[in-house]
C-alpha atoms as a PDB file:
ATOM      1  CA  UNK A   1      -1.109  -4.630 -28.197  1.00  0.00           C
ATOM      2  CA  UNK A   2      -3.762  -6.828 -28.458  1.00  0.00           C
ATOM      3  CA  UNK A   3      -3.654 -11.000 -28.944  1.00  0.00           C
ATOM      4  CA  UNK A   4      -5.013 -12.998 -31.465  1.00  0.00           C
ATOM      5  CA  UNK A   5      -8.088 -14.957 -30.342  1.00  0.00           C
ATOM      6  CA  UNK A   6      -7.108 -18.905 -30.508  1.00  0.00           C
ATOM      7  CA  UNK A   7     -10.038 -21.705 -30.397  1.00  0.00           C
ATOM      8  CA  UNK A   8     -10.103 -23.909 -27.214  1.00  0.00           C
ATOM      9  CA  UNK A   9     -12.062 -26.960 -25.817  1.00  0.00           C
ATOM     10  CA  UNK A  10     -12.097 -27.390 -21.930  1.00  0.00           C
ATOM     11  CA  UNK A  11     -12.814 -30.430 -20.428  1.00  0.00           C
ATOM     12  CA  UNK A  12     -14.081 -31.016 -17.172  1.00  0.00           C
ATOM     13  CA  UNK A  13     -15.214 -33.567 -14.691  1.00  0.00           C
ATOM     14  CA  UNK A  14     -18.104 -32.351 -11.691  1.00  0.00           C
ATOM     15  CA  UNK A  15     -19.631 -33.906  -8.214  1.00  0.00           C
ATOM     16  CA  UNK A  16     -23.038 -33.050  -9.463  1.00  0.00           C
ATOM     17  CA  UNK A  17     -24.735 -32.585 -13.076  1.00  0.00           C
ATOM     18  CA  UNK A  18     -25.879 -28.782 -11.846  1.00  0.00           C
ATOM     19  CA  UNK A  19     -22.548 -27.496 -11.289  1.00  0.00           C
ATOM     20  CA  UNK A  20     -22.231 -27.176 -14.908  1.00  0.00           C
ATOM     21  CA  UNK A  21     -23.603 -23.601 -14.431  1.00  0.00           C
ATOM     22  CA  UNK A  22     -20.726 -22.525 -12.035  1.00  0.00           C
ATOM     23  CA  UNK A  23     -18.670 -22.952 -14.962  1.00  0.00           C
ATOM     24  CA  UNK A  24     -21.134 -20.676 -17.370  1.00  0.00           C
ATOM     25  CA  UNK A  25     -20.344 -18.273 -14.813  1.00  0.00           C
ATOM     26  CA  UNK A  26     -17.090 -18.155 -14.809  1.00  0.00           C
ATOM     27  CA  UNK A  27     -16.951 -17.791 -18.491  1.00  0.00           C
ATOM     28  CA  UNK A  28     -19.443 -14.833 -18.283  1.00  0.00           C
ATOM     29  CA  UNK A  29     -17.433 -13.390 -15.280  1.00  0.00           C
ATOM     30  CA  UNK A  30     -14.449 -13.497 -17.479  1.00  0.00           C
ATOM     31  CA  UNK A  31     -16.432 -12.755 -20.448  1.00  0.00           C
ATOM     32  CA  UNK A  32     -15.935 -15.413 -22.232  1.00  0.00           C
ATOM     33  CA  UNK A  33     -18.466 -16.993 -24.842  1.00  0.00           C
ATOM     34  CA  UNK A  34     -19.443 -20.789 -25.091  1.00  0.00           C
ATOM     35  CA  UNK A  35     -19.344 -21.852 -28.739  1.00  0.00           C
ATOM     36  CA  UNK A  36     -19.780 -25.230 -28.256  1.00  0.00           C
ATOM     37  CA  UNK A  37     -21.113 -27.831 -25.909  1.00  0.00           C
ATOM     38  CA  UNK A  38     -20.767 -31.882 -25.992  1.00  0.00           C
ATOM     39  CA  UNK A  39     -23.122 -31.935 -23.543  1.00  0.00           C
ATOM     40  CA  UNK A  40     -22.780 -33.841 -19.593  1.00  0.00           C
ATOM     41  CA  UNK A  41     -22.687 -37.373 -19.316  1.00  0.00           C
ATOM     42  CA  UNK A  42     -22.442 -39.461 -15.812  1.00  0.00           C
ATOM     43  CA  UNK A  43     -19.561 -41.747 -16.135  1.00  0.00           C
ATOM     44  CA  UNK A  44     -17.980 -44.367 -13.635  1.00  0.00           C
ATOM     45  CA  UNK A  45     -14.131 -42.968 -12.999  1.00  0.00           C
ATOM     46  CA  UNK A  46     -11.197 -45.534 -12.736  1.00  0.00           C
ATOM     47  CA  UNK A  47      -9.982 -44.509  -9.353  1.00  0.00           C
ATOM     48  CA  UNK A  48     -11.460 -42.172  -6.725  1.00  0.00           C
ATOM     49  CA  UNK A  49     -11.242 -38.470  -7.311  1.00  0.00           C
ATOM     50  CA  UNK A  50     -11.955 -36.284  -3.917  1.00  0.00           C
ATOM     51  CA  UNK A  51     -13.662 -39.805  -2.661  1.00  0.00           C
ATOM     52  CA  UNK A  52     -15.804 -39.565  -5.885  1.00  0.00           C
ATOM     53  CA  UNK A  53     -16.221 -42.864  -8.063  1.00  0.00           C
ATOM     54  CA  UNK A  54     -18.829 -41.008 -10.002  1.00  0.00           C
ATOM     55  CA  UNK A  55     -18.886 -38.189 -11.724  1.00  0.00           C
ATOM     56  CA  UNK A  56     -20.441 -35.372 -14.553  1.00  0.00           C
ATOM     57  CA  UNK A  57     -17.872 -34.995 -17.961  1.00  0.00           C
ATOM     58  CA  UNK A  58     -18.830 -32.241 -20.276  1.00  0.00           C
ATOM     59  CA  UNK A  59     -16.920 -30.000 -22.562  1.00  0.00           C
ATOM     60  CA  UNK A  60     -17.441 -25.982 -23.901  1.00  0.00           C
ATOM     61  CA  UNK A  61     -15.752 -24.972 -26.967  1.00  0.00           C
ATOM     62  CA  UNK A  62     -14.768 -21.375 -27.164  1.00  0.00           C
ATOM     63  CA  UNK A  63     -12.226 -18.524 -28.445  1.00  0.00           C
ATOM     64  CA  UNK A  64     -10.469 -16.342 -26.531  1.00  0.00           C
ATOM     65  CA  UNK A  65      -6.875 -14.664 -25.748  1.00  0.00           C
ATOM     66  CA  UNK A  66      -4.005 -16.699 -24.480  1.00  0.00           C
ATOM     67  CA  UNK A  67      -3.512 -14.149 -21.848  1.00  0.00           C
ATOM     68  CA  UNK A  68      -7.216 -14.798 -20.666  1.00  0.00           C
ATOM     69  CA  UNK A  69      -6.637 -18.701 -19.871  1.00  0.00           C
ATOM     70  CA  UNK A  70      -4.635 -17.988 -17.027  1.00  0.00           C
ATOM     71  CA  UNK A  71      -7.701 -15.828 -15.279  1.00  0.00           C
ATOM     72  CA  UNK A  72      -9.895 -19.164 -16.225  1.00  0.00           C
ATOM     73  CA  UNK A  73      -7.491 -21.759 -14.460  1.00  0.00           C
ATOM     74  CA  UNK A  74      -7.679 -19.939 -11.190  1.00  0.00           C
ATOM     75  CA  UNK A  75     -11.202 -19.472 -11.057  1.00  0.00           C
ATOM     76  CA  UNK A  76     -11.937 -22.808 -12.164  1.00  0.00           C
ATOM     77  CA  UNK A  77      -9.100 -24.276  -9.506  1.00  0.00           C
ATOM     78  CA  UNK A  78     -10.844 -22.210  -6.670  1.00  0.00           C
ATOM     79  CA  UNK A  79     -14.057 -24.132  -7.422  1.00  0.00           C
ATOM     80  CA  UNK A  80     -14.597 -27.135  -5.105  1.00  0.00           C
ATOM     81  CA  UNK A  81     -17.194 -28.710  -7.093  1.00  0.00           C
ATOM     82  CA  UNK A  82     -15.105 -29.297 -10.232  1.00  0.00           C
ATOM     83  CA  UNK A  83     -12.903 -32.617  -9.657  1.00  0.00           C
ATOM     84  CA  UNK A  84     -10.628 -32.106 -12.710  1.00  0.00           C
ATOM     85  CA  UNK A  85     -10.319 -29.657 -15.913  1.00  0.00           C
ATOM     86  CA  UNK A  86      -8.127 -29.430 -19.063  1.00  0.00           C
ATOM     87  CA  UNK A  87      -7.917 -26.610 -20.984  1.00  0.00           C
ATOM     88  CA  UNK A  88      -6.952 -27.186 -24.974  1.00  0.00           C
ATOM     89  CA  UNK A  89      -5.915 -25.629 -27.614  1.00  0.00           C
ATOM     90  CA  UNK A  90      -7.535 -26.280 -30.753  1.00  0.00           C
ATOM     91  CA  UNK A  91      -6.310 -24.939 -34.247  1.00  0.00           C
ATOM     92  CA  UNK A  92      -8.754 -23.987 -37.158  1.00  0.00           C
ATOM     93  CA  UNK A  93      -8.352 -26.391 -39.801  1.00  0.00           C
ATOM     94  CA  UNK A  94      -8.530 -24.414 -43.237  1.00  0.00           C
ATOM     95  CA  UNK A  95     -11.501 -25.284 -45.552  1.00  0.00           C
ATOM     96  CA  UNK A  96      -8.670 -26.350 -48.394  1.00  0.00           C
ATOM     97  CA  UNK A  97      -7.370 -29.475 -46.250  1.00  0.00           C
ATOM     98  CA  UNK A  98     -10.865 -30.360 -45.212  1.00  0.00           C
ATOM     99  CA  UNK A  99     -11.425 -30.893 -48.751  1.00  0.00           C
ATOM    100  CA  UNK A 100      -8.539 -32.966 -49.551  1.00  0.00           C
ATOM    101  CA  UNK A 101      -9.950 -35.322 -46.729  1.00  0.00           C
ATOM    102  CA  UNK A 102     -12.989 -35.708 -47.844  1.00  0.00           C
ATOM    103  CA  UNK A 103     -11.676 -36.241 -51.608  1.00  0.00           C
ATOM    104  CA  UNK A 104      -9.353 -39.344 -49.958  1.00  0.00           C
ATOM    105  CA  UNK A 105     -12.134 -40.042 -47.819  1.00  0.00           C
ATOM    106  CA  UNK A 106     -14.264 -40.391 -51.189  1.00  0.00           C
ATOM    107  CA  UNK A 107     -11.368 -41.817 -53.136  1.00  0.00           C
ATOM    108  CA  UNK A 108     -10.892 -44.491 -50.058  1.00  0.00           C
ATOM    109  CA  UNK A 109     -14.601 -45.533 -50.465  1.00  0.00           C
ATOM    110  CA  UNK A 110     -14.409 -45.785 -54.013  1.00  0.00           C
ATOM    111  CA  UNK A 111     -11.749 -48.592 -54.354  1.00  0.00           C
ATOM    112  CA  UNK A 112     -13.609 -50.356 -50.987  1.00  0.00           C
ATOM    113  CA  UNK A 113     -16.747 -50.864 -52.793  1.00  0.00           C
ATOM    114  CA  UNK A 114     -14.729 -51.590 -56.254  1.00  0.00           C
ATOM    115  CA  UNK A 115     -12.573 -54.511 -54.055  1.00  0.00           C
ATOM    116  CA  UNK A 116     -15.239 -55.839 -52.660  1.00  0.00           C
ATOM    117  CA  UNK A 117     -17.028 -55.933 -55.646  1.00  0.00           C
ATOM    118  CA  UNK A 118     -14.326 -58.204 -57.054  1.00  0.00           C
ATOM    119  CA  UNK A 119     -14.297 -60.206 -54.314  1.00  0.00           C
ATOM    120  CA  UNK A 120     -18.157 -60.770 -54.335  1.00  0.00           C
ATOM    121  CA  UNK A 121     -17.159 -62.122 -57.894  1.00  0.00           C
ATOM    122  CA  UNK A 122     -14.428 -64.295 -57.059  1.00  0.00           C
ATOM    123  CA  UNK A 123     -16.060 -65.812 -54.184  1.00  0.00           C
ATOM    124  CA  UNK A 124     -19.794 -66.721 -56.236  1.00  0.00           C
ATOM    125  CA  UNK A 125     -17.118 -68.001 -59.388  1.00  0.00           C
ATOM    126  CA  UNK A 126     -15.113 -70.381 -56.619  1.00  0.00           C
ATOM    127  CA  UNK A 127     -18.376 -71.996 -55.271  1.00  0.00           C
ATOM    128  CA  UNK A 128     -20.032 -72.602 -58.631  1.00  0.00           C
ATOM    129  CA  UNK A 129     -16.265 -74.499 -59.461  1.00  0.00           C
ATOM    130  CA  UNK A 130     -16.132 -76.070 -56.741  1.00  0.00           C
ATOM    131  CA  UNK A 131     -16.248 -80.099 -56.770  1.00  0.00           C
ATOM    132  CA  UNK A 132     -19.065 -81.956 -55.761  1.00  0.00           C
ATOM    133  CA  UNK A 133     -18.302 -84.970 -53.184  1.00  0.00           C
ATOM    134  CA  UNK A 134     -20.178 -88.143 -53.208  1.00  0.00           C
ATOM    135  CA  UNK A 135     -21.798 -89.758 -49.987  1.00  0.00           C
ATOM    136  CA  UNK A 136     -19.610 -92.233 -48.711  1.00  0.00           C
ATOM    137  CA  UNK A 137     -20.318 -94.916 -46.542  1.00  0.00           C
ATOM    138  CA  UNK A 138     -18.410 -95.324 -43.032  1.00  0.00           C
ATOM    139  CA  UNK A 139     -16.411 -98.249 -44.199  1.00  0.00           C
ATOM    140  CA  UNK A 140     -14.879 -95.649 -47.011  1.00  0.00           C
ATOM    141  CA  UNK A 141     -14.569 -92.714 -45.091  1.00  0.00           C
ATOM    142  CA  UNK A 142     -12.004 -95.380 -42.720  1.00  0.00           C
ATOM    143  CA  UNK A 143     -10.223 -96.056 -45.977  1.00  0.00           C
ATOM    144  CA  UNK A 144     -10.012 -92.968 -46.677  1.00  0.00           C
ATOM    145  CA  UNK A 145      -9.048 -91.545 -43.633  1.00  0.00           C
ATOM    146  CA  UNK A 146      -5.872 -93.571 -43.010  1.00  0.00           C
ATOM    147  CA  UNK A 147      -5.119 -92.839 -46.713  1.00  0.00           C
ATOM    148  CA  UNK A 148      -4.814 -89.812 -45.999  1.00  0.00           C
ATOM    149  CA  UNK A 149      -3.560 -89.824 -42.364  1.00  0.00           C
ATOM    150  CA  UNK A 150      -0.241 -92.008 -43.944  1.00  0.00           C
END
């Protein structure tokens, strides 16, 4: 009986930018195909990993059997060269609920732009009302400081 193919994203961190192709090999090995990559970025880890501070993160996207991500965790755990991996799964959102995002999304941005439209109004109406305040010498400003302070 065969499996459904489920979408996954694997995450992984390396000693050196080039072993990025020991994992390609795996997944041809296995037979696997890459249908998305995020790329590999050098980043500064928190704590020490193998006595590494630094190290390569990347992540592949692919589809594949759940019977076939056990054969990729033991090749990938036999590899030296690859400080830490996660394997996740990663469900395929339907077209029809994309949509209603992007309709809130849109419907968000509407009443944004109306509210801060208002506001734009309300703020340019306050200034114009706003009272105009004479110069006062220092002797007043005294006055009118412990006036005020009593």
């Amino acid at each position: 009986m065969e499996q459904e193919k489920k979408n996954y994203e694997i995450n992984f961190l390396l000693k050196n930018e080039e072993d990025k192709e020991v994992i390609v090999n795996i997944f041809k090995k296995l037979q696997l195909s890459i249908s998305g990559d995020s790329g590999i970025s050098k980043i500064k880890l928190s704590y020490p990993i193998k006595k590494e501070n630094f190290a390569f993160f990347g992540s592949f996207y692919f589809s594949t059997e759940p019977a076939n991500i056990i054969n990729l965790t033991e090749e990938l755990r036999n590899k030296k060269n690859i400080l830490r991996f996660s394997i996740l799964f990663r469900p395929i959102i339907e077209e029809r609920k994309r949509e209603e995002n992007e309709n809130v999304d849109t419907g968000k941005k509407k009443l944004l732009e109306e509210y801060s439209k208002k506001e734009k109004i309300s703020v340019s109406q306050e200034t114009s009302k706003a009272p105009r305040t004479e110069n006062l010498s220092n002797e007043a400003l005294e006055k009118r400081l412990e006036e005020i302070l009593k």
